[in-house]
Protein backbone atom coordinates (compact mmCIF):
# COMPACT_ATOMS: atom_id res chain seq x y z
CA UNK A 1 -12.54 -21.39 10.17
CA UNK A 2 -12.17 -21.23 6.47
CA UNK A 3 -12.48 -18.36 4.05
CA UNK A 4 -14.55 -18.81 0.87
CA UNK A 5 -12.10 -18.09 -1.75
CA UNK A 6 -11.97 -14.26 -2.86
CA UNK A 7 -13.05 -15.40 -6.50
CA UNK A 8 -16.17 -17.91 -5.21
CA UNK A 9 -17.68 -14.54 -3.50
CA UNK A 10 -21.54 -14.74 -4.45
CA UNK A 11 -23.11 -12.07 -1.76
CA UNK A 12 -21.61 -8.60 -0.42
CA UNK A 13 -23.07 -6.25 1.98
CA UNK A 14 -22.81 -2.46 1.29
CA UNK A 15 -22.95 -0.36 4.81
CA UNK A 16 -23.69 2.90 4.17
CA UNK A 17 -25.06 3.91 0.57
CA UNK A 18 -23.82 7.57 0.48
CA UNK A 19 -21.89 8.79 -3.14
CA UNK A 20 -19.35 6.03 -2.45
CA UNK A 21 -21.85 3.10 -0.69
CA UNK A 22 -23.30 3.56 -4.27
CA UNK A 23 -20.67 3.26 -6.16
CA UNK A 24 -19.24 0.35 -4.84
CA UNK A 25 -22.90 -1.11 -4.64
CA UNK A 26 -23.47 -0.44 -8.62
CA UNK A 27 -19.82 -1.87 -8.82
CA UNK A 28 -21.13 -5.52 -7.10
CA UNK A 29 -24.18 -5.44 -9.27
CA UNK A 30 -22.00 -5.04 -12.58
CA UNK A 31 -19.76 -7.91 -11.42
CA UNK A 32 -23.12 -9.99 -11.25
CA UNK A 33 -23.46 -10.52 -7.19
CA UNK A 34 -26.15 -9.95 -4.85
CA UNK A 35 -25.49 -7.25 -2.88
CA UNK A 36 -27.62 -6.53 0.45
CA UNK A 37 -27.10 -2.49 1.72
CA UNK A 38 -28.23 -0.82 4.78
CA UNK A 39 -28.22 2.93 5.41
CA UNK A 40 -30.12 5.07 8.42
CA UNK A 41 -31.30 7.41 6.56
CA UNK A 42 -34.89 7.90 5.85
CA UNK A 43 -34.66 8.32 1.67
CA UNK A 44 -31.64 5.83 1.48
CA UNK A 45 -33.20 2.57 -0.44
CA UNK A 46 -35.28 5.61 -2.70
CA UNK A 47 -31.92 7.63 -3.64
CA UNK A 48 -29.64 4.88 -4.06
CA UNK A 49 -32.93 3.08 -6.32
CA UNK A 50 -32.23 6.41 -8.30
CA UNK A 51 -28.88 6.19 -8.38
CA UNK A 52 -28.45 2.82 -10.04
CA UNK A 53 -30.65 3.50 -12.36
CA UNK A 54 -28.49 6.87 -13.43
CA UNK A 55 -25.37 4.70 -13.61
CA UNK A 56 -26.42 1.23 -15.40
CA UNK A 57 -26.13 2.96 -18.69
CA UNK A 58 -22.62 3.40 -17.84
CA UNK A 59 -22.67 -0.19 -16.63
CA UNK A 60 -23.61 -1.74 -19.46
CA UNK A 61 -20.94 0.53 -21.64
CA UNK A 62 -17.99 -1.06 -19.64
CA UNK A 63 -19.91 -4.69 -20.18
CA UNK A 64 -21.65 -6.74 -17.97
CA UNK A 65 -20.78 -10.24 -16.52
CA UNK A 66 -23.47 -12.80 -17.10
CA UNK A 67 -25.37 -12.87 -13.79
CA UNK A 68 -25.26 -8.80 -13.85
CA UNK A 69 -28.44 -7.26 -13.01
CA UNK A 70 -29.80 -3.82 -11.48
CA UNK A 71 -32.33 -5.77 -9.28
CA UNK A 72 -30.50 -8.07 -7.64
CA UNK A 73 -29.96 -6.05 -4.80
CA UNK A 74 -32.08 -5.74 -1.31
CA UNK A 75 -32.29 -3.21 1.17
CA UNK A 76 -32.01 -3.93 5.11
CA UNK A 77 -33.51 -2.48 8.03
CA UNK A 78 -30.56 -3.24 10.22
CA UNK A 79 -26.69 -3.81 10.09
CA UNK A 80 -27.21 -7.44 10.92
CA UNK A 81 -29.71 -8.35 8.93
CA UNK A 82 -27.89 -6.86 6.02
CA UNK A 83 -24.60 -8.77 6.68
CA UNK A 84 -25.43 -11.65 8.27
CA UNK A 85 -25.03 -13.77 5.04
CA UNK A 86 -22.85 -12.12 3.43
CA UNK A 87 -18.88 -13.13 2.30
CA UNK A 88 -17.74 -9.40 2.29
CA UNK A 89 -18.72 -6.32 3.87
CA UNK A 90 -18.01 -3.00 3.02
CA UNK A 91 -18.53 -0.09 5.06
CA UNK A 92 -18.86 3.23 4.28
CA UNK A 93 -20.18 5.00 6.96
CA UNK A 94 -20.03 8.77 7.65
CA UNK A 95 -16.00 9.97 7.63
CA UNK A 96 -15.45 10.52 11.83
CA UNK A 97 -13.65 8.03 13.65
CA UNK A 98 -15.90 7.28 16.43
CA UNK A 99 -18.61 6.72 13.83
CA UNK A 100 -16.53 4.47 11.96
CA UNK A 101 -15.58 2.17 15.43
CA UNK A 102 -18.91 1.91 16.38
CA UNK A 103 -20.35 0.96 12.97
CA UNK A 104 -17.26 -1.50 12.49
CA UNK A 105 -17.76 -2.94 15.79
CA UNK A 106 -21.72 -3.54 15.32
CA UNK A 107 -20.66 -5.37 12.10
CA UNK A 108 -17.57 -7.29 13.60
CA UNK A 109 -20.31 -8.79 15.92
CA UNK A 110 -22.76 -9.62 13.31
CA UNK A 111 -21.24 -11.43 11.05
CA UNK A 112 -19.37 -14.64 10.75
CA UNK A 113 -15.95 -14.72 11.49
CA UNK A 114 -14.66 -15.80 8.17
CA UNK A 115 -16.37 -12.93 6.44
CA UNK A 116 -13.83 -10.05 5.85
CA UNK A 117 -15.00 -6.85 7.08
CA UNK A 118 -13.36 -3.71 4.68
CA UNK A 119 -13.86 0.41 5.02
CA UNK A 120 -13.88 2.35 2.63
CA UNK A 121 -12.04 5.22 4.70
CA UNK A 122 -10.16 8.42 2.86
CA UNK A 123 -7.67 8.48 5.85
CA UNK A 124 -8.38 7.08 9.20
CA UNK A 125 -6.04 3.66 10.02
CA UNK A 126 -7.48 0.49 10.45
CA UNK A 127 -5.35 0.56 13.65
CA UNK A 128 -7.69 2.85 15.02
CA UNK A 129 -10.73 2.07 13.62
CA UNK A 130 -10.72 -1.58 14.31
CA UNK A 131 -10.12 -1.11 18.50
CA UNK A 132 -13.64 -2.14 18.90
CA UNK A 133 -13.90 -4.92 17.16
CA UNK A 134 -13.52 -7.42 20.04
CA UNK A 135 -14.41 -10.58 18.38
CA UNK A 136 -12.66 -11.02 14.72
CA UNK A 137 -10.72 -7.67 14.48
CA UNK A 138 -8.26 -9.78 12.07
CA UNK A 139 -10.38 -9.77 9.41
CA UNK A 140 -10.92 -5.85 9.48
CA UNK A 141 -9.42 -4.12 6.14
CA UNK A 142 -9.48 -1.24 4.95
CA UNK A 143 -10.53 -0.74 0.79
CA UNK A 144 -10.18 2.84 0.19
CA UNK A 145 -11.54 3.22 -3.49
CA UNK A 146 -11.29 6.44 -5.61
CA UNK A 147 -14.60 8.20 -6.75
CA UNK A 148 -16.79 7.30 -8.91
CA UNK A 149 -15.47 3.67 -7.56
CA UNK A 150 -17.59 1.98 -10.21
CA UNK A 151 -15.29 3.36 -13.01
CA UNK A 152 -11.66 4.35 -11.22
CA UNK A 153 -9.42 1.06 -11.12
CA UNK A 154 -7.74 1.83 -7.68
CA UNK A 155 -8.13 0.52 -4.62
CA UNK A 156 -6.12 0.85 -1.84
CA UNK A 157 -5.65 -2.04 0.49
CA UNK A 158 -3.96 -2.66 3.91
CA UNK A 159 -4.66 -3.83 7.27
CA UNK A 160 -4.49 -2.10 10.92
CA UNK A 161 -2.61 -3.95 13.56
CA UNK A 162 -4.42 -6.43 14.46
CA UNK A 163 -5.24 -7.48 10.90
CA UNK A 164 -4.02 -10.83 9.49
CA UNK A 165 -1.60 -10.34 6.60
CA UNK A 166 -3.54 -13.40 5.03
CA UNK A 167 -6.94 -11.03 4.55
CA UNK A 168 -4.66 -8.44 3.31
CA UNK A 169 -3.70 -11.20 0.46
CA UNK A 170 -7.56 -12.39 0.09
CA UNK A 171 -9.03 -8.73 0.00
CA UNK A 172 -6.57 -7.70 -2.80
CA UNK A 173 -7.17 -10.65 -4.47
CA UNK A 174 -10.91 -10.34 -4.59
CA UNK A 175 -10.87 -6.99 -5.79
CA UNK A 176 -8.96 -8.64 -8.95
CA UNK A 177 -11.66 -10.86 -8.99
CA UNK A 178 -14.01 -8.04 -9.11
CA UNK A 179 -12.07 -5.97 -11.94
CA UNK A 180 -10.45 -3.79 -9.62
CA UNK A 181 -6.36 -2.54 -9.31
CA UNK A 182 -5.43 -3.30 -5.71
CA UNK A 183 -2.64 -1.59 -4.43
CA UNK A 184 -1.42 -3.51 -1.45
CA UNK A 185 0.03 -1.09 0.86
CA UNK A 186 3.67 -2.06 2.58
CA UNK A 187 2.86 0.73 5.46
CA UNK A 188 -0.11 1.79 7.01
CA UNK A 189 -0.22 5.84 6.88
CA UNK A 190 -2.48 8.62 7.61
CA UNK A 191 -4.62 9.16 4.09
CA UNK A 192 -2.87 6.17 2.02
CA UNK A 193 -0.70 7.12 -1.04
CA UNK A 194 -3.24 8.43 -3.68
CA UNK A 195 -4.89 10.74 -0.86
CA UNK A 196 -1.43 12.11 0.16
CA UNK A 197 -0.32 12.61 -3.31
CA UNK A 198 -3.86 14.82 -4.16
CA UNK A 199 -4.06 17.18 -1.13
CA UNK A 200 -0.01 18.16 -2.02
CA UNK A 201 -1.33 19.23 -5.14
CA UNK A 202 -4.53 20.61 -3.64
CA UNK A 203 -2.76 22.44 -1.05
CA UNK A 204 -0.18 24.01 -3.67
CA UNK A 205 -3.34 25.30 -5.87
CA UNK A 206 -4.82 27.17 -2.80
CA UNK A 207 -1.53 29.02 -2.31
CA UNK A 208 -1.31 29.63 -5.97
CA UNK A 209 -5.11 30.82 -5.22
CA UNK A 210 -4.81 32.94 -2.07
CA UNK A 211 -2.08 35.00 -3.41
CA UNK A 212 -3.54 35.84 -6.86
CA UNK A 213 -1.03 33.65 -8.82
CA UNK A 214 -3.44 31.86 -10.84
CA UNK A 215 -6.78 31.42 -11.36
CA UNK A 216 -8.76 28.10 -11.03
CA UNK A 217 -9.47 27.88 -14.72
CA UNK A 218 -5.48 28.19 -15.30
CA UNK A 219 -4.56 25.40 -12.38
CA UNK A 220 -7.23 23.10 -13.94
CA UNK A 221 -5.96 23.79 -17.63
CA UNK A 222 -2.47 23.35 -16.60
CA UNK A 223 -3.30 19.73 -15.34
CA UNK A 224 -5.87 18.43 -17.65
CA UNK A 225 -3.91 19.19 -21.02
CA UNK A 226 -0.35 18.99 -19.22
CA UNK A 227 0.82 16.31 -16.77
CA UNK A 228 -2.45 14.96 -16.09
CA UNK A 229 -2.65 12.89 -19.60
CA UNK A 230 0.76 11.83 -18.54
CA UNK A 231 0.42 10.42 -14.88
CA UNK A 232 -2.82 8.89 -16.27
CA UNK A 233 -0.18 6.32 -18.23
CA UNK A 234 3.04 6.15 -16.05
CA UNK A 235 2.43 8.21 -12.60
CA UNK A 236 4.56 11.02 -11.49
CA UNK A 237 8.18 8.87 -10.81
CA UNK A 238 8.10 6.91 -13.89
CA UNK A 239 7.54 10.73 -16.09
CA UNK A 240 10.32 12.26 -14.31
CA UNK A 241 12.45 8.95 -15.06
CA UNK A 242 11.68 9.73 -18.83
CA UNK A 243 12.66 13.29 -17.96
CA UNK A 244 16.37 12.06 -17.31
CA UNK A 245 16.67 11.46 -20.75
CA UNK A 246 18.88 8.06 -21.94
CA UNK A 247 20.07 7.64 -18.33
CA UNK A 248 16.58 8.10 -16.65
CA UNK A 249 16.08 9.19 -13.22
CA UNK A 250 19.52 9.24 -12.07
CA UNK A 251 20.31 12.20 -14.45
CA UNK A 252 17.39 13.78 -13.28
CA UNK A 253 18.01 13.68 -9.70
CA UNK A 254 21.90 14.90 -10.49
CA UNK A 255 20.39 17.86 -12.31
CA UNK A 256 17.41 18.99 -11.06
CA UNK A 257 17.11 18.64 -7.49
CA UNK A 258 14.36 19.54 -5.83
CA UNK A 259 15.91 22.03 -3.63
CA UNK A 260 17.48 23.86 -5.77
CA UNK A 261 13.63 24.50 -6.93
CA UNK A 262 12.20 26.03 -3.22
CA UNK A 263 10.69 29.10 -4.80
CA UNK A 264 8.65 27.26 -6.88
CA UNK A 265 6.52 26.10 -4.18
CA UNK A 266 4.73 26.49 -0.98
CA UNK A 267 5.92 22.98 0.08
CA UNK A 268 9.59 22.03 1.00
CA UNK A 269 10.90 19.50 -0.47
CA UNK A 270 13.30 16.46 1.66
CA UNK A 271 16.99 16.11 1.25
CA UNK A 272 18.24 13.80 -1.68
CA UNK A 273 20.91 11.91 -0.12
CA UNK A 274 22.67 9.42 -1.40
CA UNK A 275 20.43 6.99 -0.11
CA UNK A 276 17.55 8.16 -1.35
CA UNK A 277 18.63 8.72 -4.59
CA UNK A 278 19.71 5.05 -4.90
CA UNK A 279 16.33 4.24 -3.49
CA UNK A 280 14.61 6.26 -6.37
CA UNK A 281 17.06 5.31 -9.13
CA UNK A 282 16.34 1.34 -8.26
CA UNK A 283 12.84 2.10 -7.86
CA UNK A 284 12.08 3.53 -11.33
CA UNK A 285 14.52 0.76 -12.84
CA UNK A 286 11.95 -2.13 -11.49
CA UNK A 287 9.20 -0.12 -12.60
CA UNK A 288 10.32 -0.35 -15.98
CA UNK A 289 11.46 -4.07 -16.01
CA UNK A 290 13.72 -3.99 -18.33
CA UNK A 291 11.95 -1.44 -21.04
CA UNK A 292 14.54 1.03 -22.14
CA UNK A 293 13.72 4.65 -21.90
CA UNK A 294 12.85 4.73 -25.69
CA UNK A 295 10.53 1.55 -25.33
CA UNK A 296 9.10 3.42 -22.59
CA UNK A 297 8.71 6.43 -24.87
CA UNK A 298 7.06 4.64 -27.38
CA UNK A 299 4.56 2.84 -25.11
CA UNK A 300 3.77 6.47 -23.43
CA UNK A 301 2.93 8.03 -26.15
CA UNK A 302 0.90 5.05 -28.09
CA UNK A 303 -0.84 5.67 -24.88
CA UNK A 304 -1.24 9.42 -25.23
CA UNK A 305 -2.72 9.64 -29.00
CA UNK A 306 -5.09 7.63 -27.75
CA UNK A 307 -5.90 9.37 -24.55
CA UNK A 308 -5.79 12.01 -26.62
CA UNK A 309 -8.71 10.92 -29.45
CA UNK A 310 -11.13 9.17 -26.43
CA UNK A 311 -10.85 12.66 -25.12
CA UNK A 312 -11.02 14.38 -28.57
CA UNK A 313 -14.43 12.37 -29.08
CA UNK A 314 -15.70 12.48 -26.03
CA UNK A 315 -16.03 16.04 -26.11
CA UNK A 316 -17.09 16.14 -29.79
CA UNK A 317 -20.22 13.90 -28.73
CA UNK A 318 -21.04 15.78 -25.00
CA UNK A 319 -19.74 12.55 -24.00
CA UNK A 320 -22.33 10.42 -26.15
């Protein structure tokens, strides 16, 4: 059995053309494949028809590759029909776990074994969603993108037990091919990392909510013209490193521990021991690779004047 390689990837099947089925199916079209979707519902091939043509616009803003086209995409009337010649599937069906096995499976037997099968999940494992996938359940991925996944850069890759760390390598890789930012996972966990990260925040703004403490207009402000313009350049660990001043995280950590902060919060916070201080410290040191904390300064906020102007203009135009 060999794999076409990630960048020689010509056809895709989309399973599943909800909000992110299209997405990702818009996504293919930009990158110039053909892309071959199936979806039960009864106004699928109509809505998503509508959809594509609300979103090329948008398309042909961020630039087209050569072989790009709106049309070159077909609808199915079943599963294996729609990924029977394809090199990659990606499933999106409805977010329950016995949905997702049976839809998995149904491809898994459909398709040929070299094809890499890939979910587009918000938080199940591919450990458990790949149990009935009796033929190739090494190929089964999961690709858990961030919405509207024709414009955010993330994906989130990694594989279930029974997956092959080589399709791990070859699904990342072909999500560079198709413009994407993979992040290969080290640990499969309930939700991923970006998932995890949101609903801490989400959960802390219903608290803040349910007692009266702010409004939503206030928790919204206080992320879109505060921290959000910063993780949108360096992430939350590499803006508290800054924080530390000349010596960078560890002087963070030393002074502002995250206990010491418990009525803050609705959420406790973990014990910085020594070893996970170290762990942090080295962490944020490889991040920067070798920048000093005034490089990194300057590079942040380069970034954030012009974060700051797109934004500026956007809003000036309506978004025009």
């Amino acid at each position: 059995m060999e794999r076409i390689e990630p960048t020689a990837v010509q056809q895709v099947a989309v399973i599943g053309t909800g909000v992110i089925g299209a997405g990702w199916t818009a996504h293919f079209l930009r990158q110039g494949l053909d892309v071959v979707v199936y979806d039960p519902a009864p106004d699928a091939e109509a809505a998503l028809r509508t959809k594509i043509a609300e979103v090329w616009p948008i398309m042909e803003q961020l630039g087209l590759m050569p072989e790009a086209s709106p049309d070159r995409w077909r609808f199915a009337n079943h599963v294996a029909d729609a990924v029977a010649a394809a090199h990659f599937v990606q499933e999106n069906a409805p977010e329950r776990l016995a949905v997702k096995q049976t839809v998995l499976a149904e491809i898994d037997a459909s398709t040929p074994p070299e094809t890499v099968i890939s979910s587009s999940t918000s938080g199940y494992a591919m450990t458990d969603m790949q149990i009935l996938c009796w033929h190739h359940p090494e190929r089964t991925v999961v690709s858990h993108p961030f919405n509207p996944p024709y414009l955010i850069p993330l994906v989130e890759v990694v594989g279930g037990k029974q997956t092959e760390p080589a399709v791990v390598d070859w699904t990342a890789d072909f999500w560079t091919a198709m413009g994407k930012k993979p992040l290969k996972m080290t640990k499969e966990l309930p939700g991923f990392i970006a998932n995890r990260l949101q609903e801490a925040m989400w959960r802390e703004a219903l608290h803040m909510l349910h007692s009266g403490m702010a409004t939503i207009e206030e928790i919204d402000a206080a992320i879109t013209t505060g921290p959000g313009l910063r993780w949108a350049i360096m992430g939350p660990m590499l803006t508290f490193h800054l924080a530390g001043g000349a010596q960078g995280m560890a002087h963070m950590l030393d002074h502002f521990n995250p206990n010491e902060f418990d009525h803050w919060t609705f959420l406790s916070a973990p014990q910085i021991t020594e070893e996970l201080k170290s762990r942090i410290v080295a962490g944020c040191e490889a991040e920067a690779d070798g920048r000093s904390i005034q490089q990194l300064e300057q590079e942040r906020d380069i970034a954030l004047v012009a974060l700051l102007k797109a934004l500026s203009h956007c809003r000036e135009t309506g978004g025009a």
